[in-house]
C-alpha atoms as a PDB file:
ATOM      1  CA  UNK A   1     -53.546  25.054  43.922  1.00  0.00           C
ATOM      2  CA  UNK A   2     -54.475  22.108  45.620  1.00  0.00           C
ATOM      3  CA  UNK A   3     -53.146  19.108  47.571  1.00  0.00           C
ATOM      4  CA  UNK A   4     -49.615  20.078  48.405  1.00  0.00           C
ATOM      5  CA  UNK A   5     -47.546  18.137  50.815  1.00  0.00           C
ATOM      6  CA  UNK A   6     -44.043  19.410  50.514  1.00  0.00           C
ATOM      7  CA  UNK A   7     -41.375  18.931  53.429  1.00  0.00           C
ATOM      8  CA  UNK A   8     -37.903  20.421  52.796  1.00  0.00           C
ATOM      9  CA  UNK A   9     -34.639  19.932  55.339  1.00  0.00           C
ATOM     10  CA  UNK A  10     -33.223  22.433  56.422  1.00  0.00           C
ATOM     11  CA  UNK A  11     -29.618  22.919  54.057  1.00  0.00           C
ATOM     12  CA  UNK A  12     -30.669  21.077  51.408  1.00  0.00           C
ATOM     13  CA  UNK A  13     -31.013  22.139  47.720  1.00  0.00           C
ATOM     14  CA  UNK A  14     -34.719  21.445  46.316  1.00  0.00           C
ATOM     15  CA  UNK A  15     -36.175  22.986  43.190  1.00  0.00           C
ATOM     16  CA  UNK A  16     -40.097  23.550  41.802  1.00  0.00           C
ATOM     17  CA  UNK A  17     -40.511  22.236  38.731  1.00  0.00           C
ATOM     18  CA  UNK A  18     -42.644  22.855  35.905  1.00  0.00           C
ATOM     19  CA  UNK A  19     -44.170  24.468  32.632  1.00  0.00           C
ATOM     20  CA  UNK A  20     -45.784  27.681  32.496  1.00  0.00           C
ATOM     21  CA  UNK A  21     -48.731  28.098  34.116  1.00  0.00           C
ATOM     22  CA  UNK A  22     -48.126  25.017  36.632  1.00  0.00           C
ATOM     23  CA  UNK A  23     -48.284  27.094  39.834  1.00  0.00           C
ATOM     24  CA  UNK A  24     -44.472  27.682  40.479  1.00  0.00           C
ATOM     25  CA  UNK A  25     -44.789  31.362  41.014  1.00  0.00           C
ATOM     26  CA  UNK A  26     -47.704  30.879  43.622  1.00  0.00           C
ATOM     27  CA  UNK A  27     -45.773  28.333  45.684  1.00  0.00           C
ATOM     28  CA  UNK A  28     -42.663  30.729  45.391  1.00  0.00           C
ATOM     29  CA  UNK A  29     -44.782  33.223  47.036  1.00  0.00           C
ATOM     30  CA  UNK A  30     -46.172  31.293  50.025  1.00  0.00           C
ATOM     31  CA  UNK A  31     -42.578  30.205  50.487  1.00  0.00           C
ATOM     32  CA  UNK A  32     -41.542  33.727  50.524  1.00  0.00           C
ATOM     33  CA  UNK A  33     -43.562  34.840  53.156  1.00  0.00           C
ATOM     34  CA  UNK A  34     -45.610  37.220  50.421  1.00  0.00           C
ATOM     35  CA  UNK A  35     -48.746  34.846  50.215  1.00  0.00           C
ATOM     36  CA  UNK A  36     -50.940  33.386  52.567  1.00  0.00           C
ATOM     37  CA  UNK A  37     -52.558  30.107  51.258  1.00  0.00           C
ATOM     38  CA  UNK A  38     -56.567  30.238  51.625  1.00  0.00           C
ATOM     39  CA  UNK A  39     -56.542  26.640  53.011  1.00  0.00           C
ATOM     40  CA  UNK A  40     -53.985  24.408  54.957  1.00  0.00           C
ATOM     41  CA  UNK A  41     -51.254  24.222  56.931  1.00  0.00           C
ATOM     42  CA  UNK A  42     -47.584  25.918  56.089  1.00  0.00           C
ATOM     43  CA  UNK A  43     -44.739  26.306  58.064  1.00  0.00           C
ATOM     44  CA  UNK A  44     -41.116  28.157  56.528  1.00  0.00           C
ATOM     45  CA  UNK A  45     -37.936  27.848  58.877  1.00  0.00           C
ATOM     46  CA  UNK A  46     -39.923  25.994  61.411  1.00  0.00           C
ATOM     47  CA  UNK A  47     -42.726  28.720  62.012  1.00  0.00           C
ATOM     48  CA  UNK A  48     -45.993  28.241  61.150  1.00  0.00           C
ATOM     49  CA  UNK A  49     -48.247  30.975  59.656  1.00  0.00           C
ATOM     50  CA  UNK A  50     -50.733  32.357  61.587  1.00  0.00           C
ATOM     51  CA  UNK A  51     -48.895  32.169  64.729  1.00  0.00           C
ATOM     52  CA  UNK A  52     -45.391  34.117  63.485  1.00  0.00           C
ATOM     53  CA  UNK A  53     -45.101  37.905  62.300  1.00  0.00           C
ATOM     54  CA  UNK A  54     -44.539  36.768  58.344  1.00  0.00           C
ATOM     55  CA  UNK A  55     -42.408  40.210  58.114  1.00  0.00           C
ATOM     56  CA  UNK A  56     -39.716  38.929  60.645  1.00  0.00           C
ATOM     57  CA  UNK A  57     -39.463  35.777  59.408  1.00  0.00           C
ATOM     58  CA  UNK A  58     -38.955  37.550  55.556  1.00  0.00           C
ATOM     59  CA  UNK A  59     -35.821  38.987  56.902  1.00  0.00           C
ATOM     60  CA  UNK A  60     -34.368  35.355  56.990  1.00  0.00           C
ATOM     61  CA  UNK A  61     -35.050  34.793  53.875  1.00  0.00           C
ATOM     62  CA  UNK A  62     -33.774  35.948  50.345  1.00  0.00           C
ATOM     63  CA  UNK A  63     -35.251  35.886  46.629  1.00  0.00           C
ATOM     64  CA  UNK A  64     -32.838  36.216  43.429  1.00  0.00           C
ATOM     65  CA  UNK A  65     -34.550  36.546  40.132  1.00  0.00           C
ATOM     66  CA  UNK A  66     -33.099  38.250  37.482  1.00  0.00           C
ATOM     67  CA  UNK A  67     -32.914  41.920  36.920  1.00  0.00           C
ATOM     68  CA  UNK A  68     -36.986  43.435  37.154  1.00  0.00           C
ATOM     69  CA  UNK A  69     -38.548  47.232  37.445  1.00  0.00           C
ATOM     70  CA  UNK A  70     -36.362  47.379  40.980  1.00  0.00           C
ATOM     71  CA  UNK A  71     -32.744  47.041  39.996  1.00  0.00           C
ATOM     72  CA  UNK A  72     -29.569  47.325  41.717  1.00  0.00           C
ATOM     73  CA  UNK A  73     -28.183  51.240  41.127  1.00  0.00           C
ATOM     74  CA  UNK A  74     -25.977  50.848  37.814  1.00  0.00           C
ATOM     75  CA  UNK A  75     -22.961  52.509  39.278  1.00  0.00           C
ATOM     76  CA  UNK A  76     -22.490  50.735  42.557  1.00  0.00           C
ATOM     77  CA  UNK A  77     -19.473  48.081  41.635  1.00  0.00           C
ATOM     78  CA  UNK A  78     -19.377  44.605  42.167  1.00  0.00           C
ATOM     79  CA  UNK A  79     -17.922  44.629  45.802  1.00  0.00           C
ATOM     80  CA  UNK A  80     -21.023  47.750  46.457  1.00  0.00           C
ATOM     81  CA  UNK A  81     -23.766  45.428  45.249  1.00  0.00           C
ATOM     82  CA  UNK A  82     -22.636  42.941  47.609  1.00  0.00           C
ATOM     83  CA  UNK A  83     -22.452  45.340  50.136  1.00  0.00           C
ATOM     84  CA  UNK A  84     -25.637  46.722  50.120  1.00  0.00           C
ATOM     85  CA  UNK A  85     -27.302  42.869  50.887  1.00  0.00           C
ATOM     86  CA  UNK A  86     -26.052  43.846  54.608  1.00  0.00           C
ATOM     87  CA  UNK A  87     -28.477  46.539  54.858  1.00  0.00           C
ATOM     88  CA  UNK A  88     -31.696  45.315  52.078  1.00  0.00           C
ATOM     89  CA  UNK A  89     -31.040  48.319  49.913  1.00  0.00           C
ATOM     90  CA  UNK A  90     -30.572  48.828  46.398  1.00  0.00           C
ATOM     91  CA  UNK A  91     -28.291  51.652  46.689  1.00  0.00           C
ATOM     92  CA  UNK A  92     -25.092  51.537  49.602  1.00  0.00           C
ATOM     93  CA  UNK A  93     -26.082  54.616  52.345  1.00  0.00           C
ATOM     94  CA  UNK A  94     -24.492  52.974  54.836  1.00  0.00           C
ATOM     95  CA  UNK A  95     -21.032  52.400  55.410  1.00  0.00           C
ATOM     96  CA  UNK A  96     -19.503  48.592  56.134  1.00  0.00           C
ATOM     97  CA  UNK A  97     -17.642  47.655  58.671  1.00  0.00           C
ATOM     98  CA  UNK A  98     -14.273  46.129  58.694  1.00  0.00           C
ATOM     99  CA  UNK A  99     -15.360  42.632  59.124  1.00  0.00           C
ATOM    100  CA  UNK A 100     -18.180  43.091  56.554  1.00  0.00           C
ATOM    101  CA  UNK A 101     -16.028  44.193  53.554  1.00  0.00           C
ATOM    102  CA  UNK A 102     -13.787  40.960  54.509  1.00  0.00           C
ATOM    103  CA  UNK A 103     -17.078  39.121  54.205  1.00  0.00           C
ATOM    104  CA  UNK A 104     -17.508  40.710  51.149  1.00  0.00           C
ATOM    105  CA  UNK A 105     -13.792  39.519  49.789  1.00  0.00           C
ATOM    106  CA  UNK A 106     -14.985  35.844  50.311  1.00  0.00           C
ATOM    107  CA  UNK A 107     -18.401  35.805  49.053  1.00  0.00           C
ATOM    108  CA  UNK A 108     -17.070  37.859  45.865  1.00  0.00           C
ATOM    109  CA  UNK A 109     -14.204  34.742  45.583  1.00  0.00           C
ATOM    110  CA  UNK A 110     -16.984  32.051  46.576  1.00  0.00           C
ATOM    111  CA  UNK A 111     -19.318  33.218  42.952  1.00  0.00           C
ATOM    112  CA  UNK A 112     -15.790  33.995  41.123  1.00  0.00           C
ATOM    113  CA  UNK A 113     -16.073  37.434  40.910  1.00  0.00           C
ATOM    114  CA  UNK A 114     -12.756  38.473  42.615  1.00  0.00           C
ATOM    115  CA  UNK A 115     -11.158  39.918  39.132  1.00  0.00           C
ATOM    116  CA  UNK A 116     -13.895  42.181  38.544  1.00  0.00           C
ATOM    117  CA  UNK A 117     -15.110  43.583  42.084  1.00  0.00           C
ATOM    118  CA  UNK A 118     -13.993  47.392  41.801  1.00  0.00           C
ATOM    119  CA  UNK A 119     -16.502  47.131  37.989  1.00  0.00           C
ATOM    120  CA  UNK A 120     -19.684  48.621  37.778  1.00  0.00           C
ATOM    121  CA  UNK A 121     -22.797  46.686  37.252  1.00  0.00           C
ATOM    122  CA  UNK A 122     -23.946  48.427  34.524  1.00  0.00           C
ATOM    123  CA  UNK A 123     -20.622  46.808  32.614  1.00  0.00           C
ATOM    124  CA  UNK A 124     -21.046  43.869  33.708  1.00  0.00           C
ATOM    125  CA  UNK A 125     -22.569  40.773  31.700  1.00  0.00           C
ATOM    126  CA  UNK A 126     -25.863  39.396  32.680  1.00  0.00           C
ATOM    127  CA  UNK A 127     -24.244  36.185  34.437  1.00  0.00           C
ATOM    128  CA  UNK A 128     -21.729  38.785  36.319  1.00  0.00           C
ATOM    129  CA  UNK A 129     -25.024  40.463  37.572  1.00  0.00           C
ATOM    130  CA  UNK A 130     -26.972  37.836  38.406  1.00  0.00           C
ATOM    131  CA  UNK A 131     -23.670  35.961  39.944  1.00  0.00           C
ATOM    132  CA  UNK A 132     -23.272  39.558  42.393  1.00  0.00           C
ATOM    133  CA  UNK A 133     -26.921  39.197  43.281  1.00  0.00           C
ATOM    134  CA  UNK A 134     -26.189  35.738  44.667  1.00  0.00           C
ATOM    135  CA  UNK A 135     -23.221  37.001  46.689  1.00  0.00           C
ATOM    136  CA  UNK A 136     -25.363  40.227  47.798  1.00  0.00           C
ATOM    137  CA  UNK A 137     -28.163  37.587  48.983  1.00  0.00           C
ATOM    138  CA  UNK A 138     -25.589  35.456  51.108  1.00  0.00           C
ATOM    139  CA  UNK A 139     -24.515  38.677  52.802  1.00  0.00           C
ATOM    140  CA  UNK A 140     -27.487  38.900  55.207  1.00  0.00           C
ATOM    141  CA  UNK A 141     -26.925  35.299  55.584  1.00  0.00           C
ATOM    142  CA  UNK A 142     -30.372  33.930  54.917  1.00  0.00           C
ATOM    143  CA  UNK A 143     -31.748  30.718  56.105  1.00  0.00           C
ATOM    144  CA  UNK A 144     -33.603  30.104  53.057  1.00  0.00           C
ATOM    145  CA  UNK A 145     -32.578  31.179  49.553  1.00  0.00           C
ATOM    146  CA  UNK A 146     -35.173  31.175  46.912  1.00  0.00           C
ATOM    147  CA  UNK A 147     -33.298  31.348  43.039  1.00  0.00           C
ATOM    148  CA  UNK A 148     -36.393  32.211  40.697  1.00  0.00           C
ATOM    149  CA  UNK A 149     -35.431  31.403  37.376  1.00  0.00           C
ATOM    150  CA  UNK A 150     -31.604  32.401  37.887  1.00  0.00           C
ATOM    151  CA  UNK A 151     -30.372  31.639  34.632  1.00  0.00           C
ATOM    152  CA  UNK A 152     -33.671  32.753  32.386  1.00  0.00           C
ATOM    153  CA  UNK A 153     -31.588  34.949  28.934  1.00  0.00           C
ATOM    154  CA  UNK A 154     -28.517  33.242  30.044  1.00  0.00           C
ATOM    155  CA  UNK A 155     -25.801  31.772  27.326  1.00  0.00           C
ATOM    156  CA  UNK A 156     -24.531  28.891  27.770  1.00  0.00           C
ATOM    157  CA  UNK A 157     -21.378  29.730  29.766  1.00  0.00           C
ATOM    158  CA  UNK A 158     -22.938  32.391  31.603  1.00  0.00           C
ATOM    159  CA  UNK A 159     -26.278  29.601  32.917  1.00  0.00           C
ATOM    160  CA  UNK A 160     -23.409  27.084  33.828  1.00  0.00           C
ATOM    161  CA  UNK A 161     -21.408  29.652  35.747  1.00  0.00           C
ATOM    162  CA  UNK A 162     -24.342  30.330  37.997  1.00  0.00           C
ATOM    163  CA  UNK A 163     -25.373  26.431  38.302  1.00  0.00           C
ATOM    164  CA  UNK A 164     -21.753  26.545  39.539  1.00  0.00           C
ATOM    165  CA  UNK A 165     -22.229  28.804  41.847  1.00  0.00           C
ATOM    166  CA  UNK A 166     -25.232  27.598  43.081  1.00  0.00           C
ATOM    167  CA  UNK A 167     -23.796  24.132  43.939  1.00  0.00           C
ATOM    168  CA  UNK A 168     -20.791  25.793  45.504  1.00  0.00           C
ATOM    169  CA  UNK A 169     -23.543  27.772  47.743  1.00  0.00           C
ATOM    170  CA  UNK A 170     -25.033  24.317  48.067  1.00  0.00           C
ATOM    171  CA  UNK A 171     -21.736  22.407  49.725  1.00  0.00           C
ATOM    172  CA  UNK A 172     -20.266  25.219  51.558  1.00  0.00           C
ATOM    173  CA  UNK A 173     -19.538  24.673  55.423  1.00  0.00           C
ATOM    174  CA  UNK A 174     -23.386  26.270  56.260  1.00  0.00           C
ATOM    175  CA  UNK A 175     -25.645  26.308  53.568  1.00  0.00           C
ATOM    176  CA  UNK A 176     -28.930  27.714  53.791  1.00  0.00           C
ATOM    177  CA  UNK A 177     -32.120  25.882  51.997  1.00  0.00           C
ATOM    178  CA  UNK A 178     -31.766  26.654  48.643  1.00  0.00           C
ATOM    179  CA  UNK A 179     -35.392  26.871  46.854  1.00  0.00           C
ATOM    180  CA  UNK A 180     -34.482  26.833  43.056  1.00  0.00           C
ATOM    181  CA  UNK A 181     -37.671  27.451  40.416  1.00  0.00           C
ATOM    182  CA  UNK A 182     -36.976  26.585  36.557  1.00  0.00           C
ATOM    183  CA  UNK A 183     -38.757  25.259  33.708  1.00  0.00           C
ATOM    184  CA  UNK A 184     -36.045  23.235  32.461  1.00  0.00           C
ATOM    185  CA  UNK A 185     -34.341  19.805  34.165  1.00  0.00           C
ATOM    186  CA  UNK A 186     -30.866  20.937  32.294  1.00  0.00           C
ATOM    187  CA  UNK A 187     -31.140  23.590  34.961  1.00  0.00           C
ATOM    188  CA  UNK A 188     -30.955  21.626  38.574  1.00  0.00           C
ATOM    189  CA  UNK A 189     -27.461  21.786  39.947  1.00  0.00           C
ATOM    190  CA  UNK A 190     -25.973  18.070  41.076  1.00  0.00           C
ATOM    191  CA  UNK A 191     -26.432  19.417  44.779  1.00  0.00           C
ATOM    192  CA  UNK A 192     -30.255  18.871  44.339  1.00  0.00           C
ATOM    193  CA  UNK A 193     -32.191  16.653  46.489  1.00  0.00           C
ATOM    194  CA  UNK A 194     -35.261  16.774  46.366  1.00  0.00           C
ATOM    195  CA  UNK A 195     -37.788  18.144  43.193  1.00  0.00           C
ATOM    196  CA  UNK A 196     -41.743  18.929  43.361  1.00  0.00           C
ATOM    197  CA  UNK A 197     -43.073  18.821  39.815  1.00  0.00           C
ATOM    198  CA  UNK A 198     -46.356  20.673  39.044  1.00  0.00           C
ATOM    199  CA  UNK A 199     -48.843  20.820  36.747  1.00  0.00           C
ATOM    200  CA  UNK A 200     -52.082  22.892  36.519  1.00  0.00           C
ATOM    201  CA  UNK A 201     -51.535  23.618  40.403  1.00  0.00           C
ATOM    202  CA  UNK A 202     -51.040  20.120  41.138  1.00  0.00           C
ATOM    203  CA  UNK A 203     -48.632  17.534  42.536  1.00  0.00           C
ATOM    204  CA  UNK A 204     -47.687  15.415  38.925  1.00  0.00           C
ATOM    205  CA  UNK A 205     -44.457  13.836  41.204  1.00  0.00           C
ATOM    206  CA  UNK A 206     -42.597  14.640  44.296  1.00  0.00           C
ATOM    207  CA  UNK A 207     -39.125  13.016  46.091  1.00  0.00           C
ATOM    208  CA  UNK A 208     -36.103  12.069  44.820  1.00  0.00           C
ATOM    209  CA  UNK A 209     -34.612  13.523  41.361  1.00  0.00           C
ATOM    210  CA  UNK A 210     -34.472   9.721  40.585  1.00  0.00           C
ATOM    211  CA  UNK A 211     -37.906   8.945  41.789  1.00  0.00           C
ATOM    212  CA  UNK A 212     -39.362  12.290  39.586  1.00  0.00           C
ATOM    213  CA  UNK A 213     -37.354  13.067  36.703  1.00  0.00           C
ATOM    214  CA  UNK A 214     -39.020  10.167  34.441  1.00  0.00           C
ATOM    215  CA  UNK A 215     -39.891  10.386  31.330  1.00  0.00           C
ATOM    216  CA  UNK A 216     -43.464   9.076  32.114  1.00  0.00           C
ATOM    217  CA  UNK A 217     -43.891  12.130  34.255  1.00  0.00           C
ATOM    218  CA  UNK A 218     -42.302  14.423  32.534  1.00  0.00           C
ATOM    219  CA  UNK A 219     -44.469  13.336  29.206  1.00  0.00           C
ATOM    220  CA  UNK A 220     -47.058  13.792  31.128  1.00  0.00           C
ATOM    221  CA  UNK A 221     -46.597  17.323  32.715  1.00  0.00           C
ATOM    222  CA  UNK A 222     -44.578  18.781  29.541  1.00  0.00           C
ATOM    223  CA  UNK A 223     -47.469  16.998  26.831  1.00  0.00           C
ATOM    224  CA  UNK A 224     -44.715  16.176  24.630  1.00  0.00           C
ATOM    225  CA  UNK A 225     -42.721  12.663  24.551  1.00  0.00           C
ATOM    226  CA  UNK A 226     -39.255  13.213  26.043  1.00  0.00           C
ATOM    227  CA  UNK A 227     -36.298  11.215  26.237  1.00  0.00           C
ATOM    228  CA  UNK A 228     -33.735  11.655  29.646  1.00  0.00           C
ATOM    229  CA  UNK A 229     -30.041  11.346  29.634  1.00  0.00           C
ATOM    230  CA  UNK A 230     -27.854  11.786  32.979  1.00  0.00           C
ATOM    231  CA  UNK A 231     -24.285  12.418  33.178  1.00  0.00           C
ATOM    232  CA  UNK A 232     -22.329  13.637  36.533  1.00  0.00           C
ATOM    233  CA  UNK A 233     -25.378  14.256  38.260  1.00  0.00           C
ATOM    234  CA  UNK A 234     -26.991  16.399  35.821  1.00  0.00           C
ATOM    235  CA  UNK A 235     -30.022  15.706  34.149  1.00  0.00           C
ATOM    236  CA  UNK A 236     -30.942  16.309  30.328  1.00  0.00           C
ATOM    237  CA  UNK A 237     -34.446  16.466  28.615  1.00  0.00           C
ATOM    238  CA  UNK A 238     -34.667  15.744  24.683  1.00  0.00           C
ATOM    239  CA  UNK A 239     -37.567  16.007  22.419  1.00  0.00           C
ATOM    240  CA  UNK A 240     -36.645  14.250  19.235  1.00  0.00           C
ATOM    241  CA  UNK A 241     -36.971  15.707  15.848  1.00  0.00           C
ATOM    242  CA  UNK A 242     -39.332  13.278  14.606  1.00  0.00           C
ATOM    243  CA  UNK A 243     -41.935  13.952  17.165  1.00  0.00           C
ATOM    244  CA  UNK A 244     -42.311  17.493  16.394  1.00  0.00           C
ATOM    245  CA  UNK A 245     -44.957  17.184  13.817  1.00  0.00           C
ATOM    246  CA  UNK A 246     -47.130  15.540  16.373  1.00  0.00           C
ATOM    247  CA  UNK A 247     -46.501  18.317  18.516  1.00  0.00           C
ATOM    248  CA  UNK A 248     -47.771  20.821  15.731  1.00  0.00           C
ATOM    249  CA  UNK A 249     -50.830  18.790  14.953  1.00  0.00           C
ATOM    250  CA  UNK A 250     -52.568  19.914  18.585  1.00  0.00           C
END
């Protein structure tokens, strides 16, 4: 990857945008404090590597991604799994405090999980879990958020449940920066500001959803003709039918 130039306020919602294979993972990385780029400058929360301890500044930040090898323990119930985001474990050996567990009441109420907090993950619906592993993220209250692919196997209800709860996240009282990474433009919550769209490791477009999301660039970077709706903020990405033998001819 070369040629980045990518400056996000703090508290707003961005996202990384792209097709597989564009880089998003790598840049997720850096971001996260798990990669150090060969070449350049980068600085996360204000502190620039090489002259901060990248393992402090991890602890004020959090990654969601659906459920991997490392999974929350089955039997912990919703109001555990939030519980154990106070103490970065994936079982609860600790016990909460008073003022915690009310913490725990509102971020359960903030992702709409109120009417199922005494359930136990392993019942719950993907969108449940990945809508607990939001509010267990927001319990160490990070500075950045990073949302990799949050609603990848998601229905349709279940992926606009999460958008909704990531553009409550977005407009509460203190948000953090919200990092969102997706393939798809149906994905970005209203609350985003700002995009970087990638291709082959490269800048295709960067700014303003309005300045990115064209269907020049996204043409371009997807190889396919597109056509782009918008309606209440949200954007939409349509291949029609009758360029699809094109697409199978190479």
């Amino acid at each position: 990857m070369r040629g980045i130039d990518w400056n996000v306020a703090a508290g707003s919602c961005v996202a990384i945008l792209g097709p597989n294979g564009s880089g998003k993972s790598t840049i997720s990385r850096i971001i996260g404090c798990h990669l150090w780029p060969t070449e350049g400058r980068c600085a996360i929360l204000g502190q620039t590597f090489g002259q901060v301890s990248l393992p402090e500044l991890r602890k004020q930040i959090r990654l969601v991604q659906p459920a991997g090898p490392y999974d929350i323990d089955p039997e912990l119930t919703a109001r555990q799994v939030v519980c154990t985001g106070f103490f970065a474990s994936l079982n609860l050996y600790d016990a909460p405090t008073p003022d915690q567990l009310g913490h725990v009441e509102q971020l359960l109420a903030l992702v709409g999980l109120s009417h199922i907090a005494g359930q136990n993950y392993s019942r719950m619906s993907s969108g449940e879990r990945m809508r607990s592993l939001l509010a267990r993220a927001m319990a160490g209250r990070p500075r950045l958020l990073i949302l990799d692919e949050p609603t990848a196997g998601l229905d349709l209800l279940a992926r606009e449940q999460v958008l909704a709860t990531v553009q409550q996240l977005a407009e509460s009282d203190h948000p953090p920066t919200i990092v969102m990474i997706t393939h798809h433009v149906e994905e970005l919550p209203p609350a985003t500001s700002g995009l970087l769209l990638l291709d082959e490791g490269k800048v295709a477009a960067c700014g303003k959803p309005s300045e990115v999301l064209t269907e020049k660039n996204l043409s371009a970077v997807y190889r396919c003709p597109v056509k782009i709706t918008t309606t209440a903020g949200r954007y939409y990405v349509q291949v029609h039918p009758g360029a699809w033998s094109q697409l199978l001819n190479g």
